[in-house]
Protein backbone atom coordinates (compact mmCIF):
# COMPACT_ATOMS: atom_id res chain seq x y z
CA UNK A 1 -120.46 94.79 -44.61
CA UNK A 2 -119.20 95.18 -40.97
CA UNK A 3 -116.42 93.06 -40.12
CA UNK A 4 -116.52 90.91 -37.18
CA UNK A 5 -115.34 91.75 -33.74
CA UNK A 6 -113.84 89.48 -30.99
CA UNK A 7 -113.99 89.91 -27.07
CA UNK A 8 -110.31 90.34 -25.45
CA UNK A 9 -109.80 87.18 -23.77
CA UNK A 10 -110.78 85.53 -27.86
CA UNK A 11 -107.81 88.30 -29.35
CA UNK A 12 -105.60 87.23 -26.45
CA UNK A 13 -105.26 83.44 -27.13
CA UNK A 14 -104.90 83.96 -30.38
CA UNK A 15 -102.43 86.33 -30.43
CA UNK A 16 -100.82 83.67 -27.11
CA UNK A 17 -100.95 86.96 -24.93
CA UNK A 18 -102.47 87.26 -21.80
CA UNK A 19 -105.27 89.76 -21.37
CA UNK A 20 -103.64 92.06 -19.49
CA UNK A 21 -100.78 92.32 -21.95
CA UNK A 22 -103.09 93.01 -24.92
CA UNK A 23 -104.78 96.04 -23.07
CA UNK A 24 -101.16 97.34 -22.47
CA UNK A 25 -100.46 97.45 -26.15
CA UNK A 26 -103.40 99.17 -26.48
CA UNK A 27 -102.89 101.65 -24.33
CA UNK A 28 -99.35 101.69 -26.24
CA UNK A 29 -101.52 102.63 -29.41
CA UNK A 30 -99.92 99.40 -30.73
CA UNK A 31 -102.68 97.10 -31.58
CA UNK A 32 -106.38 98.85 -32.63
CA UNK A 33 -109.88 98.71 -31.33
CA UNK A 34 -112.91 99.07 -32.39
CA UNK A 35 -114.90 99.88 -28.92
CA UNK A 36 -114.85 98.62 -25.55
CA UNK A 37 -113.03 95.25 -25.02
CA UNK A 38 -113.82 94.08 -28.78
CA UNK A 39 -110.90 94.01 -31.64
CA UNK A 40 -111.22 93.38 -35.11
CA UNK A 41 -108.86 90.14 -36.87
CA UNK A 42 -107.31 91.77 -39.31
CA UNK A 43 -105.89 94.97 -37.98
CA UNK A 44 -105.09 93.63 -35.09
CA UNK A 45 -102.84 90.48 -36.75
CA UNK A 46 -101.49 93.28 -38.75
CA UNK A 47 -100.72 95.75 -36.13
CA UNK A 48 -99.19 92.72 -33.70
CA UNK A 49 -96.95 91.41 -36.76
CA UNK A 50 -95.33 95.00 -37.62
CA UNK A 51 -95.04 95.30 -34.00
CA UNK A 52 -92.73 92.51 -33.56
CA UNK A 53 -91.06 92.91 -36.66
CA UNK A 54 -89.96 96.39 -35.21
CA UNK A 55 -88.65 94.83 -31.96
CA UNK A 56 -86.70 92.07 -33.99
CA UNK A 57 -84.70 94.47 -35.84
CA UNK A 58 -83.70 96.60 -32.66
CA UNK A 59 -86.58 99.22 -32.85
CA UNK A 60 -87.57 99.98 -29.31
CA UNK A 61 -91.42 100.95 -29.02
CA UNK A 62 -91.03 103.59 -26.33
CA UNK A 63 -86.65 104.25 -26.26
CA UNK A 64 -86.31 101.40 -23.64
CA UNK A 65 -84.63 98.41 -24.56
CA UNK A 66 -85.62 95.23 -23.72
CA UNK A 67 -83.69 93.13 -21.04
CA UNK A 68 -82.57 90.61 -23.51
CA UNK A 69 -80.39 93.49 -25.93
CA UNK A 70 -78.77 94.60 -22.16
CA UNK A 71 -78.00 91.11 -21.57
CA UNK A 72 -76.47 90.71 -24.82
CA UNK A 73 -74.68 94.08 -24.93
CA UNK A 74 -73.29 93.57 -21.12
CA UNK A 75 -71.83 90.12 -22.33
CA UNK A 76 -70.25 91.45 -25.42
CA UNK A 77 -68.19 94.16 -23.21
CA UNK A 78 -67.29 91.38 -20.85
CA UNK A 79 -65.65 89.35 -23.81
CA UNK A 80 -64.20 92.59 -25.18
CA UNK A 81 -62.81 93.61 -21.66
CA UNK A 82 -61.68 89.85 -21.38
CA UNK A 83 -59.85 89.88 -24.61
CA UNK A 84 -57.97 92.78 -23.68
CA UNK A 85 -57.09 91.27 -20.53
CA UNK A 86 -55.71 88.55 -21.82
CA UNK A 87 -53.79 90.24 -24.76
CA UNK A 88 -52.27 92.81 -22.42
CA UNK A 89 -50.40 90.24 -20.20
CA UNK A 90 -49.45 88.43 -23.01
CA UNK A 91 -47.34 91.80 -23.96
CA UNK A 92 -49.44 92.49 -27.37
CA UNK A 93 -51.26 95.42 -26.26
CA UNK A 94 -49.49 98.97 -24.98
CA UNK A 95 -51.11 101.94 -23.40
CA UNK A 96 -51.95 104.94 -24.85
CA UNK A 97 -49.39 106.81 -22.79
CA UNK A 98 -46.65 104.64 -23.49
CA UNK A 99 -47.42 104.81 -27.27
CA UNK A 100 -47.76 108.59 -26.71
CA UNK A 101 -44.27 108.68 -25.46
CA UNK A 102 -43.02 106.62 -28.42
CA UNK A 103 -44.57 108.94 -30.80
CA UNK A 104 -43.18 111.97 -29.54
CA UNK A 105 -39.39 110.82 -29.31
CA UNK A 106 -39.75 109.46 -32.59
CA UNK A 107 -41.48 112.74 -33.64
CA UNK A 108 -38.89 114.76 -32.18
CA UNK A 109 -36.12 112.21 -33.31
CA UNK A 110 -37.23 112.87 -37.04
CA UNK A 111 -37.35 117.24 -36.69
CA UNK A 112 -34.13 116.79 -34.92
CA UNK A 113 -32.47 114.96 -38.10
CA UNK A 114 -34.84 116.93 -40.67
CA UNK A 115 -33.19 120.90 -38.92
CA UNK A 116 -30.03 118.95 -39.27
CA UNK A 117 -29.87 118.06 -42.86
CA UNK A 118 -29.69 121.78 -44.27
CA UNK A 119 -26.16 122.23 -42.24
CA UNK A 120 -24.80 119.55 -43.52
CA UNK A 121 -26.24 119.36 -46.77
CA UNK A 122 -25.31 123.28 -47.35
CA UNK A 123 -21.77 123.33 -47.77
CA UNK A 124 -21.75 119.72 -50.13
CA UNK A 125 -24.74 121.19 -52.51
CA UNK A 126 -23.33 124.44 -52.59
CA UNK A 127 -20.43 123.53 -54.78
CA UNK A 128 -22.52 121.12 -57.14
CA UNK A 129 -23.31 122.42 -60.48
CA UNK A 130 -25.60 119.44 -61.38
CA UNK A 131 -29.39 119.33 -60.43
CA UNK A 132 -29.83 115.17 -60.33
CA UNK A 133 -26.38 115.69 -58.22
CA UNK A 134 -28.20 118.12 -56.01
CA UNK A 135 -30.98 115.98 -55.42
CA UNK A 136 -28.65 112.30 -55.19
CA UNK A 137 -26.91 114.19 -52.12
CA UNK A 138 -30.79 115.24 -50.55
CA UNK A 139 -32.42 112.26 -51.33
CA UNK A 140 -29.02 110.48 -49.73
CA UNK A 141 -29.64 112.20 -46.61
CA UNK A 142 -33.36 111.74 -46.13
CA UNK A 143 -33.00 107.60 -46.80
CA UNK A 144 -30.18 108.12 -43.81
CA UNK A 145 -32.24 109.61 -41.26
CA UNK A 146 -35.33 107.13 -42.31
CA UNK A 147 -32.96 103.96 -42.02
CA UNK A 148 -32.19 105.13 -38.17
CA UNK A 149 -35.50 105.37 -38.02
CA UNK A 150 -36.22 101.73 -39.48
CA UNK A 151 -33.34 100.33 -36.60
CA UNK A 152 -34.56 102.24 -33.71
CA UNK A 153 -37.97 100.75 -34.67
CA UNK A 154 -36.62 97.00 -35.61
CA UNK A 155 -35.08 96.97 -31.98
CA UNK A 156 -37.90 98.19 -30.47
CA UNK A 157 -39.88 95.16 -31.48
CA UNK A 158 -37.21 93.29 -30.47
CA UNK A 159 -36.90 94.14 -27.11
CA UNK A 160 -40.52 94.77 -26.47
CA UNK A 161 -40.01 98.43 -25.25
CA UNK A 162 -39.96 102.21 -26.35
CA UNK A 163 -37.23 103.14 -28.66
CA UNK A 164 -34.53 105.68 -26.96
CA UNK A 165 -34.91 107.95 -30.06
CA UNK A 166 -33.19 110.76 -28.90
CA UNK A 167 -30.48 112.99 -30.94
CA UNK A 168 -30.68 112.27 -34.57
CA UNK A 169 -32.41 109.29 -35.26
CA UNK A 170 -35.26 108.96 -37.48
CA UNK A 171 -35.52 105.88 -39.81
CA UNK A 172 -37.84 103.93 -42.56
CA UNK A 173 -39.65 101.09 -42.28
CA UNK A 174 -37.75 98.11 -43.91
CA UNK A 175 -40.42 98.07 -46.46
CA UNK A 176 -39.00 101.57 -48.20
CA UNK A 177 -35.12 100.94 -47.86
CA UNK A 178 -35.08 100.23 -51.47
CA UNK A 179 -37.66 102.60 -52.56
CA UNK A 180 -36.31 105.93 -53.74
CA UNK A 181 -38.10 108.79 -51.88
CA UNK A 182 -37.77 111.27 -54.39
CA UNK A 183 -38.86 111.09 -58.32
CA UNK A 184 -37.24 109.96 -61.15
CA UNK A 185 -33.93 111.33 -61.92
CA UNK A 186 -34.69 114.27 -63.96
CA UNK A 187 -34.04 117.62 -63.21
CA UNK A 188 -35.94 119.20 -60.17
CA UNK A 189 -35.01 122.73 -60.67
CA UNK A 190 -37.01 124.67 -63.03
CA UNK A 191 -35.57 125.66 -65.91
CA UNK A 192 -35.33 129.50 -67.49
């Protein structure tokens, strides 16, 4: 049994296309036919429907994109770019050089203090007999250098600029002042 065939202007209006626009998704291999100007129902329907289920989920036919997903794109960078307008002059956002600059003194700030500790650590351990002693006088030192830290960056805040980090300043965040840094007092040097 031979299924029935309709002319293109019949296919058109039912599919609410005009002619013109059917024979260009032929030519797009997107909708079938059977021979010259004629198109079966059913594949066609079928063919039509997965085509515009494609296009509703972002799947462009032939890699361009359709003027509507530019539209939408172009005003989504325009909010974006607005947003960070408007957060920049209200002194929330920094550049990436200034927070470069920050990092590094604060980097440097923390080797600075870190080379320090062994010379003044050496003579005071030295003398100690006790490992949990030992490791009190360490552990001392590093919560030192991370509580300059912690101030330099609490001021920073405060006055809305980079930290001047320089000599031997490195400190914790607030959150870790009363955090030991080290384990449990037990012994940390292996026994023999």
């Amino acid at each position: 049994m031979t299924m029935p065939n309709y002319p293109t202007a019949t296919m058109a209006k039912l599919l609410m296309l005009s002619p013109r626009r059917l024979q260009q998704l032929v030519a797009d291999g997107v909708i079938p036919k059977v021979q010259r100007g004629r198109y079966e129902l059913a594949p066609v329907v079928q063919a039509y429907i997965q085509y515009l289920r494609e296009r509703a989920i972002n799947i462009p036919e032939s890699g361009d994109e359709d003027a509507h997903a530019q539209r939408t794109r172009l005003l989504k960078q325009q909010a974006d770019k607005l947003e960070m307008e408007n957060e920049s002059s209200r002194g929330r956002l920094v550049t990436l050089g200034e927070m470069q600059g920050v990092w590094e003194k604060m980097i440097s700030a923390a080797k600075s203090r870190l080379l320090y500790a062994p010379v003044k650590l050496a003579p005071v351990v030295a003398v100690e007999d006790s490992a949990a002693i030992c490791k009190d006088l360490i552990a001392e030192q590093i919560n030192e250098a991370l509580d300059e830290l912690s101030r330099e960056l609490g001021e920073w805040s405060a006055d809305s600029g980079p930290p001047d980090v320089g000599g031997e300043g490195v400190e914790a965040t607030a959150e870790t002042d009363d955090q030991p840094v080290v384990g449990p007092d037990e012994e940390t040097v292996p026994r023999s």
